[in-house]
N, C-alpha and C. Protein backbone atom coordinates (compact mmCIF):
# COMPACT_ATOMS: atom_id res chain seq x y z
N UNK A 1 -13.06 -10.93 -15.85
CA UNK A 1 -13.01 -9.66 -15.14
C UNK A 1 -14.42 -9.21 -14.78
N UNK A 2 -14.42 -8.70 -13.46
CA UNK A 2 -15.74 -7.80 -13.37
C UNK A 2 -15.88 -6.95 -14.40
N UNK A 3 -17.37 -6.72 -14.17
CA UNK A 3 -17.77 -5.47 -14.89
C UNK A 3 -17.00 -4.06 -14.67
N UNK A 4 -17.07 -4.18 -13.12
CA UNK A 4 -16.26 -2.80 -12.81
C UNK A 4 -15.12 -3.23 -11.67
N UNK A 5 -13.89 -2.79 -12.95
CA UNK A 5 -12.89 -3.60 -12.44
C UNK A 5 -11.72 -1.94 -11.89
N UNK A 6 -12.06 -2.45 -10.45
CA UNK A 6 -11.23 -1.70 -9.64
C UNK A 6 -9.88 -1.19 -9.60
N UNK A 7 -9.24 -0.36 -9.67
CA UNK A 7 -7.83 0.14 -9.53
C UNK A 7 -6.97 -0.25 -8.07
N UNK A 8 -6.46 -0.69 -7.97
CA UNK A 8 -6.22 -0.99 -6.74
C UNK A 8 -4.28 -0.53 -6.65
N UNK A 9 -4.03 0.27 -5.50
CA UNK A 9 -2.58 1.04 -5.88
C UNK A 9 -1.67 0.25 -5.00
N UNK A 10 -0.64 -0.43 -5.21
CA UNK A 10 0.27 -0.88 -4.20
C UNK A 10 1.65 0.03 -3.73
N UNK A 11 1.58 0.40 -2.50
CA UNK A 11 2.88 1.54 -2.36
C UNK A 11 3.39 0.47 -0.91
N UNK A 12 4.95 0.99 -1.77
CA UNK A 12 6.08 0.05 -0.45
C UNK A 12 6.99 -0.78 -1.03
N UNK A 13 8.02 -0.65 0.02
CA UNK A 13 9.63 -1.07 -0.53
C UNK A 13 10.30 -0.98 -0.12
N UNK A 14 11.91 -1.01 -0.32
CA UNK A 14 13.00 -0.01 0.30
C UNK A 14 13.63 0.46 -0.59
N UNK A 15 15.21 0.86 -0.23
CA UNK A 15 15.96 1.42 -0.91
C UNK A 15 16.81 0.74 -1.91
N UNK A 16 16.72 -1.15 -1.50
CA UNK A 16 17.32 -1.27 -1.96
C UNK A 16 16.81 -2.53 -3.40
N UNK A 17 15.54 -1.91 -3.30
CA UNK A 17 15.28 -2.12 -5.14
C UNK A 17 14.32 -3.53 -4.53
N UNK A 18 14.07 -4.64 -5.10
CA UNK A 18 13.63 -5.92 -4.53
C UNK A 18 13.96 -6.30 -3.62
N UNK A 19 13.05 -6.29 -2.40
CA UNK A 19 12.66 -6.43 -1.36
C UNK A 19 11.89 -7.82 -0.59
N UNK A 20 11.64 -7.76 0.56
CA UNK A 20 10.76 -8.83 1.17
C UNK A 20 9.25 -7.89 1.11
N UNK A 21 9.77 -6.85 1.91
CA UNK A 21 8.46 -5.80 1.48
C UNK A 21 7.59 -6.04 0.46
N UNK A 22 8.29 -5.66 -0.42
CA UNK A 22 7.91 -5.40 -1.97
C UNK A 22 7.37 -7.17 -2.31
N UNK A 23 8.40 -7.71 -2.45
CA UNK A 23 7.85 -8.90 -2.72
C UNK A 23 6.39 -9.21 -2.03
N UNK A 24 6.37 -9.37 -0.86
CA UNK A 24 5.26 -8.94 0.02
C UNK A 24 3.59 -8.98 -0.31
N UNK A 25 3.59 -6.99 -0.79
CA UNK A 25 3.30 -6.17 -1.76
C UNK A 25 2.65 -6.92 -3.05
N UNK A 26 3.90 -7.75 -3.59
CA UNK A 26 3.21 -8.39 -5.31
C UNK A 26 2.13 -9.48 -4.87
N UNK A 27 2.24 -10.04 -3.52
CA UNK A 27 1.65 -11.15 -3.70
C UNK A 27 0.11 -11.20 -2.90
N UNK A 28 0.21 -9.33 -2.22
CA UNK A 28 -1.35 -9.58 -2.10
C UNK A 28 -1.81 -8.61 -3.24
N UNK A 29 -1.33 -7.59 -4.69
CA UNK A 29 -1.42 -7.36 -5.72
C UNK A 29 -2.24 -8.17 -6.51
N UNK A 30 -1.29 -9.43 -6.05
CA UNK A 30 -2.01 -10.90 -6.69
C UNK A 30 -3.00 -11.55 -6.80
N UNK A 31 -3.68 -11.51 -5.70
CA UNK A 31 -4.85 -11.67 -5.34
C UNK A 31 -5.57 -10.85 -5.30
N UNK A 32 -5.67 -9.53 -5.18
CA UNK A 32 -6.50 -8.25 -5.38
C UNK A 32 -6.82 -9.12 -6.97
N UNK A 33 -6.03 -9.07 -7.99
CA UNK A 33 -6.13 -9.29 -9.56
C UNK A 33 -6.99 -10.33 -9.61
N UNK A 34 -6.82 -11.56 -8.61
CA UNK A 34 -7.33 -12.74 -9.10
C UNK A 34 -8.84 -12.44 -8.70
N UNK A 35 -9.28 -11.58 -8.11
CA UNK A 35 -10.57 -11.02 -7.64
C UNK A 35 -11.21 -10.30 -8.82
N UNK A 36 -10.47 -9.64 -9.54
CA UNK A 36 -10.71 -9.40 -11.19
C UNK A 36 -10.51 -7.59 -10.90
N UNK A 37 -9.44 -7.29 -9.55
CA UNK A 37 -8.99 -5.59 -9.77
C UNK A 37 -7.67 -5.39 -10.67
N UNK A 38 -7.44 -4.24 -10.97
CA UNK A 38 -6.59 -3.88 -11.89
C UNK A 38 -5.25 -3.46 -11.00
N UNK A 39 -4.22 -3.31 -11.04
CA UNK A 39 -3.57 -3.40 -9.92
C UNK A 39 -2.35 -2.22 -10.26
N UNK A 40 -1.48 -1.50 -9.61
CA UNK A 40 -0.12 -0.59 -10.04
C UNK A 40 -0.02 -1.02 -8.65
N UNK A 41 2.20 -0.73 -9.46
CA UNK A 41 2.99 -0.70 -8.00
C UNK A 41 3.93 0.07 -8.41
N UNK A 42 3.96 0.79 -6.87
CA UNK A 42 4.70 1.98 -6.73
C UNK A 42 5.48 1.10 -5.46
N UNK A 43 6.61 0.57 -6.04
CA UNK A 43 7.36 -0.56 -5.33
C UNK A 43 8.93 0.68 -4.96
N UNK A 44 9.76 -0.01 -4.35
CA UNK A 44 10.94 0.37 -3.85
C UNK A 44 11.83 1.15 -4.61
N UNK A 45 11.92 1.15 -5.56
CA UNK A 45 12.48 1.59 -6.50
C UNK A 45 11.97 2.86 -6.95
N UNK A 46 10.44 3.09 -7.14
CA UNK A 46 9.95 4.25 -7.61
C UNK A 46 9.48 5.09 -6.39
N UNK A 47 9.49 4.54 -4.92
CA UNK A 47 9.08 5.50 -4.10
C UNK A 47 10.32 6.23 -3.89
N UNK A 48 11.47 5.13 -3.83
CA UNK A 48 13.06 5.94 -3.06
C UNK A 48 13.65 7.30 -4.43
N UNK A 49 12.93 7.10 -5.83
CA UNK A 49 13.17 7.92 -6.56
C UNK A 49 12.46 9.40 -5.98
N UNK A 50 11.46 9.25 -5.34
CA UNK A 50 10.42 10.39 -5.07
C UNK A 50 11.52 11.54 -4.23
N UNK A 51 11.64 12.96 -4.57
CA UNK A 51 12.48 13.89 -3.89
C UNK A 51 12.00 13.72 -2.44
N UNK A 52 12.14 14.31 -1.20
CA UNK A 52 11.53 14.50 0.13
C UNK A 52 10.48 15.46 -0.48
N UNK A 53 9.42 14.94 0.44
CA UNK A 53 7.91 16.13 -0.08
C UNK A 53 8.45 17.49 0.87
N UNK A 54 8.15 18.57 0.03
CA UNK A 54 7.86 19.94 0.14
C UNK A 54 6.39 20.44 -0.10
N UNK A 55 6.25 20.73 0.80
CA UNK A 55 4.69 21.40 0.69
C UNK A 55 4.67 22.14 -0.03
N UNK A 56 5.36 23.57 0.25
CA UNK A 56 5.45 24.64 -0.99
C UNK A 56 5.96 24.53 -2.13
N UNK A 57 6.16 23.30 -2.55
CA UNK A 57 7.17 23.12 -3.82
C UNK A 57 5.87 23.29 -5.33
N UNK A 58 6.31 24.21 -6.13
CA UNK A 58 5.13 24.40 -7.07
C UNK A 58 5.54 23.49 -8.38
N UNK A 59 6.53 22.61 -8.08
CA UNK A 59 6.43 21.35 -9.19
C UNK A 59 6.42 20.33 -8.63
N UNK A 60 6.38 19.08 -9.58
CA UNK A 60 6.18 17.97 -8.37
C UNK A 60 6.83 17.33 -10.28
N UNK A 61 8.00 15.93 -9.87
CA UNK A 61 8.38 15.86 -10.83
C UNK A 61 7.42 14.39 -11.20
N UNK A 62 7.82 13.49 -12.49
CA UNK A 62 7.04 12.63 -13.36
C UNK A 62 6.40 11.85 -12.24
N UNK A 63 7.69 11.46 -11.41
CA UNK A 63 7.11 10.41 -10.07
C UNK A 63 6.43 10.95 -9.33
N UNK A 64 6.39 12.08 -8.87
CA UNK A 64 5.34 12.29 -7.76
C UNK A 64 4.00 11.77 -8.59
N UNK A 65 3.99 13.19 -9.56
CA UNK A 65 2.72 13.25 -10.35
C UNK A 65 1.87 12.17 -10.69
N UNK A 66 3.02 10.54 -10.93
CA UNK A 66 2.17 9.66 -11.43
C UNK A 66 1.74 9.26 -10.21
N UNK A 67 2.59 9.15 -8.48
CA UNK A 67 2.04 8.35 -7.56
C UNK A 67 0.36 8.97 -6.96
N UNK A 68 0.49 10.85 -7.46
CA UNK A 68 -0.53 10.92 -7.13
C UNK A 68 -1.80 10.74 -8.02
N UNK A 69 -1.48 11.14 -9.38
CA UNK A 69 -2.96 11.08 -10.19
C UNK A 69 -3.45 8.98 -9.66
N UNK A 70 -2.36 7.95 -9.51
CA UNK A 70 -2.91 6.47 -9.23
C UNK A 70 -3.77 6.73 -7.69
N UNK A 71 -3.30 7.26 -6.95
CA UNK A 71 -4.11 7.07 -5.58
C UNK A 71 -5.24 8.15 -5.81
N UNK A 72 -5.48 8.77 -6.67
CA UNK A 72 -6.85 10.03 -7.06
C UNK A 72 -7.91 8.77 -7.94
N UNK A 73 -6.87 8.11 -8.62
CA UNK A 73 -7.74 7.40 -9.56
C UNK A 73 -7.99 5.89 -9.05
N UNK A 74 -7.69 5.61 -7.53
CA UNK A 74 -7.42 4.33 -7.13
C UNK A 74 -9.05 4.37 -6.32
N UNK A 75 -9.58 2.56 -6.40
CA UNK A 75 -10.48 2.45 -5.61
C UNK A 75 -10.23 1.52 -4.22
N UNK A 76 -8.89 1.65 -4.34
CA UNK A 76 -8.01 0.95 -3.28
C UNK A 76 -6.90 1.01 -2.87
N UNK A 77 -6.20 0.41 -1.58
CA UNK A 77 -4.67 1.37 -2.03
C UNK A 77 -4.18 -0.30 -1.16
N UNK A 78 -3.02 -0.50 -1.08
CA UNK A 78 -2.30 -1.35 -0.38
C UNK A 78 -1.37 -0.69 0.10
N UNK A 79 -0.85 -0.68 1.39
CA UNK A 79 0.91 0.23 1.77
C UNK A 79 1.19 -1.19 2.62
N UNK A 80 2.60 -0.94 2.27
CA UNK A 80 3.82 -2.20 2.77
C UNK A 80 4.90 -1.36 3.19
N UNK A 81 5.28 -1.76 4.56
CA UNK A 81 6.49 -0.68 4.89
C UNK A 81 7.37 -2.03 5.67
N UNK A 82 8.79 -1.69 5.68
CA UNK A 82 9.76 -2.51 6.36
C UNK A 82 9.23 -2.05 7.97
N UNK A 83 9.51 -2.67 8.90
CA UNK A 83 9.73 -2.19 10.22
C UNK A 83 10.90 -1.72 10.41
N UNK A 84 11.09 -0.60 10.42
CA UNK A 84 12.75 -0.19 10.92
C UNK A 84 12.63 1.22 12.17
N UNK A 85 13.57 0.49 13.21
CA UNK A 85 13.58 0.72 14.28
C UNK A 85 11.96 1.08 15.11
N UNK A 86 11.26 -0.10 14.38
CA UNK A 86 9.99 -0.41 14.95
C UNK A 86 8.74 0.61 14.37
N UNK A 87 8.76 1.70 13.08
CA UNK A 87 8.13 2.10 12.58
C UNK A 87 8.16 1.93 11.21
N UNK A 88 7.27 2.92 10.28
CA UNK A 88 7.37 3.45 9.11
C UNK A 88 8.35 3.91 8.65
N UNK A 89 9.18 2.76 7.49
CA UNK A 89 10.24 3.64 7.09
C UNK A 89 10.06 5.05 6.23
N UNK A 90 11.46 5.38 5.83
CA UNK A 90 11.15 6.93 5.71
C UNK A 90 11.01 7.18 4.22
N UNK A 91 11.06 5.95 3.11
CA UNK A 91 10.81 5.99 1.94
C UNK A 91 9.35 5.84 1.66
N UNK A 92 8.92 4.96 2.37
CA UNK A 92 7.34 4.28 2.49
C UNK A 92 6.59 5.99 3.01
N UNK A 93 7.14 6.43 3.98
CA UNK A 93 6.03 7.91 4.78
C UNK A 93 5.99 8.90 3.72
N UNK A 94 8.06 9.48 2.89
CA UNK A 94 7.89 10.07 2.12
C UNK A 94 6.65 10.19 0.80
N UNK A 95 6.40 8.83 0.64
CA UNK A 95 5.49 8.89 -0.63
C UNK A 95 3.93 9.42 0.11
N UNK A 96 3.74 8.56 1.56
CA UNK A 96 2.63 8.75 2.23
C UNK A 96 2.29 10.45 2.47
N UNK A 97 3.74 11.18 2.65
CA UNK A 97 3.38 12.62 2.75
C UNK A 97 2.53 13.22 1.36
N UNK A 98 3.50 12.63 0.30
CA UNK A 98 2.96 13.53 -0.89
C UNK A 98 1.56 13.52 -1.39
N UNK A 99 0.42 12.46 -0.50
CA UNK A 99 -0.84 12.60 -0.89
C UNK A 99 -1.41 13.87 -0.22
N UNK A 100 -0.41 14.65 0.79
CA UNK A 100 -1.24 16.00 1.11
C UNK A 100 -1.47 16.92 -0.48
N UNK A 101 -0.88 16.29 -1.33
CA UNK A 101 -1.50 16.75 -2.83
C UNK A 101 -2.92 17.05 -2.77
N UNK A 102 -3.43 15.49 -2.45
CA UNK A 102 -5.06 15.74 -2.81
C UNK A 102 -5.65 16.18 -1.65
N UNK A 103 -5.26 17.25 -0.66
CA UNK A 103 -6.11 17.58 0.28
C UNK A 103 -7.29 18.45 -0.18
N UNK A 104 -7.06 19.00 -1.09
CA UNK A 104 -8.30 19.99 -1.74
C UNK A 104 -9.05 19.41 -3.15
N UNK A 105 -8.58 18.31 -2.80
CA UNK A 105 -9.52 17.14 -3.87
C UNK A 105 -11.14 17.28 -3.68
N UNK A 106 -12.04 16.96 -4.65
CA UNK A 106 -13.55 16.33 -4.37
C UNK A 106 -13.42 15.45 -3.10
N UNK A 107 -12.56 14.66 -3.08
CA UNK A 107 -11.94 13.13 -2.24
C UNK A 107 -11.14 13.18 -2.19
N UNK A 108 -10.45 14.32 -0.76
CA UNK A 108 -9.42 14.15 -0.17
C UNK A 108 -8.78 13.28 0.39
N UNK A 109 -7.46 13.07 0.01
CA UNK A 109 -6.70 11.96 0.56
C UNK A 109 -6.87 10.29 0.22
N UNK A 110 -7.27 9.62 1.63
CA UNK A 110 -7.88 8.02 1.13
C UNK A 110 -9.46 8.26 1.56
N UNK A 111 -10.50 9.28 1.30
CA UNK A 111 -11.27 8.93 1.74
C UNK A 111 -12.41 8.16 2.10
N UNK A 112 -12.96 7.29 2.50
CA UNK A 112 -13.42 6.18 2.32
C UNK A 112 -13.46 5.19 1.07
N UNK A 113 -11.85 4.80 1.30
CA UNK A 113 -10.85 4.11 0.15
C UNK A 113 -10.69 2.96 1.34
N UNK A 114 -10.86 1.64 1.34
CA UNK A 114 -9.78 0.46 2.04
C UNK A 114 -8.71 0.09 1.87
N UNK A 115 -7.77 0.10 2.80
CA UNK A 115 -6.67 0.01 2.81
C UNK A 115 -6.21 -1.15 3.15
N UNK A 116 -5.42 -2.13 2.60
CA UNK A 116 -4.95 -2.93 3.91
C UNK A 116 -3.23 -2.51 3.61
N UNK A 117 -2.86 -3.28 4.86
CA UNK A 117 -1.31 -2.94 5.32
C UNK A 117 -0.78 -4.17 5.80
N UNK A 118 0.39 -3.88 5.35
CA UNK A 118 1.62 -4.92 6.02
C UNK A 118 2.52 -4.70 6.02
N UNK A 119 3.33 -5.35 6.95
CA UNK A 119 4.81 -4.86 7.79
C UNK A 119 5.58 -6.41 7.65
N UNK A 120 6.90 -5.97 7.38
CA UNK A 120 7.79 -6.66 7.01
C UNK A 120 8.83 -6.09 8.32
N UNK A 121 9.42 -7.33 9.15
CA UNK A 121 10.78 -7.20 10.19
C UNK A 121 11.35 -8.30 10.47
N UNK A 122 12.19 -8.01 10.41
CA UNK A 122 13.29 -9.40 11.42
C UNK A 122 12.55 -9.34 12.80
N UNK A 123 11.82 -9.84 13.26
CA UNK A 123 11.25 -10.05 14.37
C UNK A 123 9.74 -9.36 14.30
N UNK A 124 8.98 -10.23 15.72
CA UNK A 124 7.44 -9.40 15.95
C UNK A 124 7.23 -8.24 16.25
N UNK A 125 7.79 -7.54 17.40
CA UNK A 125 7.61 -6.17 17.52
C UNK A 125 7.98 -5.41 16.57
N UNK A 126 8.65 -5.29 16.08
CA UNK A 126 8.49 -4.00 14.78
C UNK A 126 7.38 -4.49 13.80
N UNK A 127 6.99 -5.55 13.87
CA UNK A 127 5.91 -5.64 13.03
C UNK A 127 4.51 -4.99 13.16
N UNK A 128 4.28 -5.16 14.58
CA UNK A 128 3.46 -5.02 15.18
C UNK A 128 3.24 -3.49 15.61
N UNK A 129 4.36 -2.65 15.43
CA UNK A 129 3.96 -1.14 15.61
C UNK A 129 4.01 -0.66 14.51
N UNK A 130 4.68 -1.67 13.46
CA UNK A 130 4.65 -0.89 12.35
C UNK A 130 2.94 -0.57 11.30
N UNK A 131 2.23 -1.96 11.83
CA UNK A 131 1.13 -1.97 11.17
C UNK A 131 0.32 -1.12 12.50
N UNK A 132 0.73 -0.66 13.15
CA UNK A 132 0.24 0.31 14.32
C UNK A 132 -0.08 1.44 13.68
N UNK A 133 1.38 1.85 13.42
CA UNK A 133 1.46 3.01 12.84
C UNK A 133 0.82 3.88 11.48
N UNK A 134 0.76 2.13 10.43
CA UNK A 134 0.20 2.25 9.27
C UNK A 134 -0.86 2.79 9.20
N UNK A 135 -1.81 2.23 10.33
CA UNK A 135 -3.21 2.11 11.05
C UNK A 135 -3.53 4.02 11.08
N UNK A 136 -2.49 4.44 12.03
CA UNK A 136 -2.87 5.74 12.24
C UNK A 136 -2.67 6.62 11.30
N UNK A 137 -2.02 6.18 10.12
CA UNK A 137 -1.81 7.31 9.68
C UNK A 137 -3.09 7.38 8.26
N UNK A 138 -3.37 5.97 8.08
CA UNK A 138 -4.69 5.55 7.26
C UNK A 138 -5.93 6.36 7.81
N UNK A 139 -6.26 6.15 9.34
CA UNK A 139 -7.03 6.57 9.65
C UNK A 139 -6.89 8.67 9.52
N UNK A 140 -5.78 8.95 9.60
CA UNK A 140 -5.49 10.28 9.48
C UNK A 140 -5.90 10.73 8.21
N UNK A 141 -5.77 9.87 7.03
CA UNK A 141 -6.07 9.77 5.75
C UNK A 141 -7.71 9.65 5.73
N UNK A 142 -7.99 9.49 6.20
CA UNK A 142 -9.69 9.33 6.31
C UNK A 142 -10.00 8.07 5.43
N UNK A 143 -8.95 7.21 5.67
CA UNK A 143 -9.02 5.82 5.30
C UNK A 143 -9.86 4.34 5.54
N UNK A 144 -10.02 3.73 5.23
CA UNK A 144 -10.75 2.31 6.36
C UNK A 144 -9.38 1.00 6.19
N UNK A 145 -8.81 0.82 7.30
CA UNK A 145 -7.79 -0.35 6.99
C UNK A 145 -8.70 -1.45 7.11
N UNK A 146 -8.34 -2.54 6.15
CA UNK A 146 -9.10 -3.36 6.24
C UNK A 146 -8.89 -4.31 8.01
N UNK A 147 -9.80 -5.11 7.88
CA UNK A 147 -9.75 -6.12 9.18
C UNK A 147 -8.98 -6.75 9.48
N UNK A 148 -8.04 -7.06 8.88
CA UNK A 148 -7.31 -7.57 8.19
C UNK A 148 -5.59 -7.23 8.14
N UNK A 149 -4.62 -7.44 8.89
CA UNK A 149 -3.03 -6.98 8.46
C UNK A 149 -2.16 -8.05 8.11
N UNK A 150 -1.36 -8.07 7.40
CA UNK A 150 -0.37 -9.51 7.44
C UNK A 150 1.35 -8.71 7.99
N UNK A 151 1.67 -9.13 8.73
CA UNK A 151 2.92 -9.25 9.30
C UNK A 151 4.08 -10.38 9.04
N UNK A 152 4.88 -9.99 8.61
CA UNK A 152 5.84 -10.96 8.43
C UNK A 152 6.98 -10.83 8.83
N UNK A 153 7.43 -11.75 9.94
CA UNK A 153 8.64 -12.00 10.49
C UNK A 153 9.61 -12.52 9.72
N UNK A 154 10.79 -12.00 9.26
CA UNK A 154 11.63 -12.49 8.12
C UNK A 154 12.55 -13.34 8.86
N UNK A 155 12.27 -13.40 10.11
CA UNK A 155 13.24 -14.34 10.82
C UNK A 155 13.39 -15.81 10.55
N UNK A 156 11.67 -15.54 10.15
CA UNK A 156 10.50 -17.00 10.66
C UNK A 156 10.58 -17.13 8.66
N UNK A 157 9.99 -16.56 8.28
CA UNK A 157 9.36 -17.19 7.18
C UNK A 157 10.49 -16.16 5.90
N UNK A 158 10.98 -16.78 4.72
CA UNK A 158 11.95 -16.55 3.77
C UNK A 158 11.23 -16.15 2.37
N UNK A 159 11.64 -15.81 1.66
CA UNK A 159 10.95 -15.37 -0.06
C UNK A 159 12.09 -15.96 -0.86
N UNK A 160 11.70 -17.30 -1.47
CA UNK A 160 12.86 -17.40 -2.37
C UNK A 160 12.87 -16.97 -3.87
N UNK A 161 13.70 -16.90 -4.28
CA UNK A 161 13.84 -17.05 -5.88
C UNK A 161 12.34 -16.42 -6.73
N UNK A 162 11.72 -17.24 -6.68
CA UNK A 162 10.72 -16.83 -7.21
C UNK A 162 9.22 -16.27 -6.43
N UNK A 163 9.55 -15.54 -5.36
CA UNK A 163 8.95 -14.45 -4.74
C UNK A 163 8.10 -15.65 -3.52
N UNK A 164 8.03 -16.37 -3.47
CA UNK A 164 7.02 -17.45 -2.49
C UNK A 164 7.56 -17.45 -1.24
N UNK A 165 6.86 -17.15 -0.12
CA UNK A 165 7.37 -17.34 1.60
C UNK A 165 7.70 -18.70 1.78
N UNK A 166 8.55 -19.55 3.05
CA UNK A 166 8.70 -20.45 3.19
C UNK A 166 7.32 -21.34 4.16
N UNK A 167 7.02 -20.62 4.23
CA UNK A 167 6.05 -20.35 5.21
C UNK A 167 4.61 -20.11 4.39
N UNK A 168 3.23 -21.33 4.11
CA UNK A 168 2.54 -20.83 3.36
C UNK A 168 1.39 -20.23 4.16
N UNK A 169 1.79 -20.23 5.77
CA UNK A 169 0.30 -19.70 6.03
C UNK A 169 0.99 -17.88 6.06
N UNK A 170 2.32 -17.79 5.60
CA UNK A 170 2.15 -16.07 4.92
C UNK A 170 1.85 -15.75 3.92
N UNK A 171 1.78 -16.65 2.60
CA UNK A 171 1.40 -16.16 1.84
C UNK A 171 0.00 -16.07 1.79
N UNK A 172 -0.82 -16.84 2.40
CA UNK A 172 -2.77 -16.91 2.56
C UNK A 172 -2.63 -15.28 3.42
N UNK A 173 -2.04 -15.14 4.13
CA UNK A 173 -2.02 -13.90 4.96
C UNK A 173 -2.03 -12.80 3.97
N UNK A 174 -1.15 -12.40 3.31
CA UNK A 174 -0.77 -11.87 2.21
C UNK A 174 -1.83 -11.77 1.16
N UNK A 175 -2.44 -12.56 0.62
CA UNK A 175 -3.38 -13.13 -0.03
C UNK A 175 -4.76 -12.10 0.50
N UNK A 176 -5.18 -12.45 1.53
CA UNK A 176 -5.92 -12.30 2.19
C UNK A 176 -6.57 -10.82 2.33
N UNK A 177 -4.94 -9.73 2.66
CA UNK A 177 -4.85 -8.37 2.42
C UNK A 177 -5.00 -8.19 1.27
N UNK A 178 -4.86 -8.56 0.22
CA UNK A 178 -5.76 -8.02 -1.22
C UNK A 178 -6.77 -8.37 -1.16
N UNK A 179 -7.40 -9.89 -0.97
CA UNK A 179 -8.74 -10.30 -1.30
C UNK A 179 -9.74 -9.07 -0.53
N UNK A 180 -9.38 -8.65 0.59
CA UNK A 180 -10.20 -7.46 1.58
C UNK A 180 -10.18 -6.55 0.49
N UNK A 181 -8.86 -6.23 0.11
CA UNK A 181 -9.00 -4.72 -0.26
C UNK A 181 -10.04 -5.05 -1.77
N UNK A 182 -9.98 -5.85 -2.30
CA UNK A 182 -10.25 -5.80 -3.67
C UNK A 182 -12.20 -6.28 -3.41
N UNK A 183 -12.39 -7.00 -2.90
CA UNK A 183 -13.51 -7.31 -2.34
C UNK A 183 -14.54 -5.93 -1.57
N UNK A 184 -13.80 -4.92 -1.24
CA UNK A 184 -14.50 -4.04 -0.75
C UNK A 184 -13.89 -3.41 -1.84
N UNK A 185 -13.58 -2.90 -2.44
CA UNK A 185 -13.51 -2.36 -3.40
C UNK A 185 -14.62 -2.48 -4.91
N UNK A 186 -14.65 -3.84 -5.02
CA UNK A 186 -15.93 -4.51 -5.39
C UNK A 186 -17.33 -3.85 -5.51
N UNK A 187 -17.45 -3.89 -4.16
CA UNK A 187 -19.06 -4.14 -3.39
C UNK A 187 -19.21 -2.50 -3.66
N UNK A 188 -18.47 -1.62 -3.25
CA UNK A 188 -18.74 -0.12 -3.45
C UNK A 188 -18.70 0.19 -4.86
N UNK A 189 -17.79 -0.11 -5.57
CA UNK A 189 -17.63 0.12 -7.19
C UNK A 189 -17.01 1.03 -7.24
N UNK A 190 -17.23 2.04 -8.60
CA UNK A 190 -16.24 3.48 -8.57
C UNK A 190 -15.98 4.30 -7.62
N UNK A 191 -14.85 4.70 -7.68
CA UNK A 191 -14.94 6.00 -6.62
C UNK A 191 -15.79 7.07 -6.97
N UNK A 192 -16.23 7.22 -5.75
CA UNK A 192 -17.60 8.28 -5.23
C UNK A 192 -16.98 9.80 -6.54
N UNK A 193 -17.91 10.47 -6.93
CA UNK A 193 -17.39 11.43 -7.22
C UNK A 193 -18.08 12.84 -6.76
N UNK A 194 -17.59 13.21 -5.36
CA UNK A 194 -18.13 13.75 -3.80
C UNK A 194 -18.68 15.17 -4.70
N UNK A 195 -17.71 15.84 -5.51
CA UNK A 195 -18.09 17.18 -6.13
C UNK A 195 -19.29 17.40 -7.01
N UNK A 196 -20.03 15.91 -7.35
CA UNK A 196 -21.51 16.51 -7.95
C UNK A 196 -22.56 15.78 -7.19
């Protein structure tokens, strides 16, 4: 392990528990780790638990609370969203809303945090707006997406049994989106702490 071994947060999934997404998700996790970052996932299962965000809501229950203190305490974030009907699904955004938590943070939001992203669809175009979309809303976050997106056509390439694409130039893809995130995560070290 590095000396200073990075947090790195994985959010994304669906509804219906293990995923291609998610699977996705573990396997650039994977490589963030093999880089020597520390890794959480806030996979399909624990985002679709999250209520719809309320702004005015003056509780926030175990799940919110934990997705937000990991992205406060993250020096990296990963988001994985399905393409459905060519965007951000609405389990993947829900969790994405509830970081208006840390808007009155030291380090609001993702702020110069790297992100990378990937989109999971039965076909290219929803892939392709979906990591569009990811894009804008990172950047809305005051994010940096990495250089970097992996897209995966589930048409084209399969996850069997034991989480592996059929297809290995997706998993280097995959791969690849952690090695960025965890690698710049690296080189900067802790998160900045903007308030002193």
């Amino acid at each position: 392990m590095a000396a200073h071994s990075p947090l790195i947060v994985g959010i994304g999934g669906t509804t219906g528990g293990s995923s291609s997404t998610e699977t996705a998700l573990r396997i650039a996790l994977a490589a963030a780790e093999a880089l020597g970052a520390r890794t959480l996932l806030f996979g399909g299962e624990a985002i679709a638990a999250l209520p719809h965000y309320t702004a005015k809501s003056s509780t926030r229950t175990a799940g919110e609370a934990a997705l937000v203190t990991a992205v406060r305490d993250a020096s990296g974030l990963i988001l994985a969203s399905p393409g459905y009907h060519g965007n951000v699904s609405g389990v993947v955004k829900n969790a994405l809303d509830l970081l208006e938590e840390t808007a009155r943070d030291a380090r609001p939001y993702l702020t110069d945090l790297p992100v990378g992203l990937i989109a999971t669809a039965y076909g290219w175009q929803a892939t392709g707006s979906t990591i569009a979309a990811l894009r804008a809303i990172v950047h809305a976050f005051r994010g940096w997406p990495t250089p970097f997106a992996a897209a995966v056509n589930c048409r084209l390439s399969r996850f069997d049994a034991n989480g592996a694409p059929s297809d290995p130039e997706v998993a280097e893809q995959l791969a690849l989106v952690g090695r960025q995130v965890a690698d710049f995560a690296l080189r900067i070290g802790a998160p900045l702490d903007i308030a002193s």
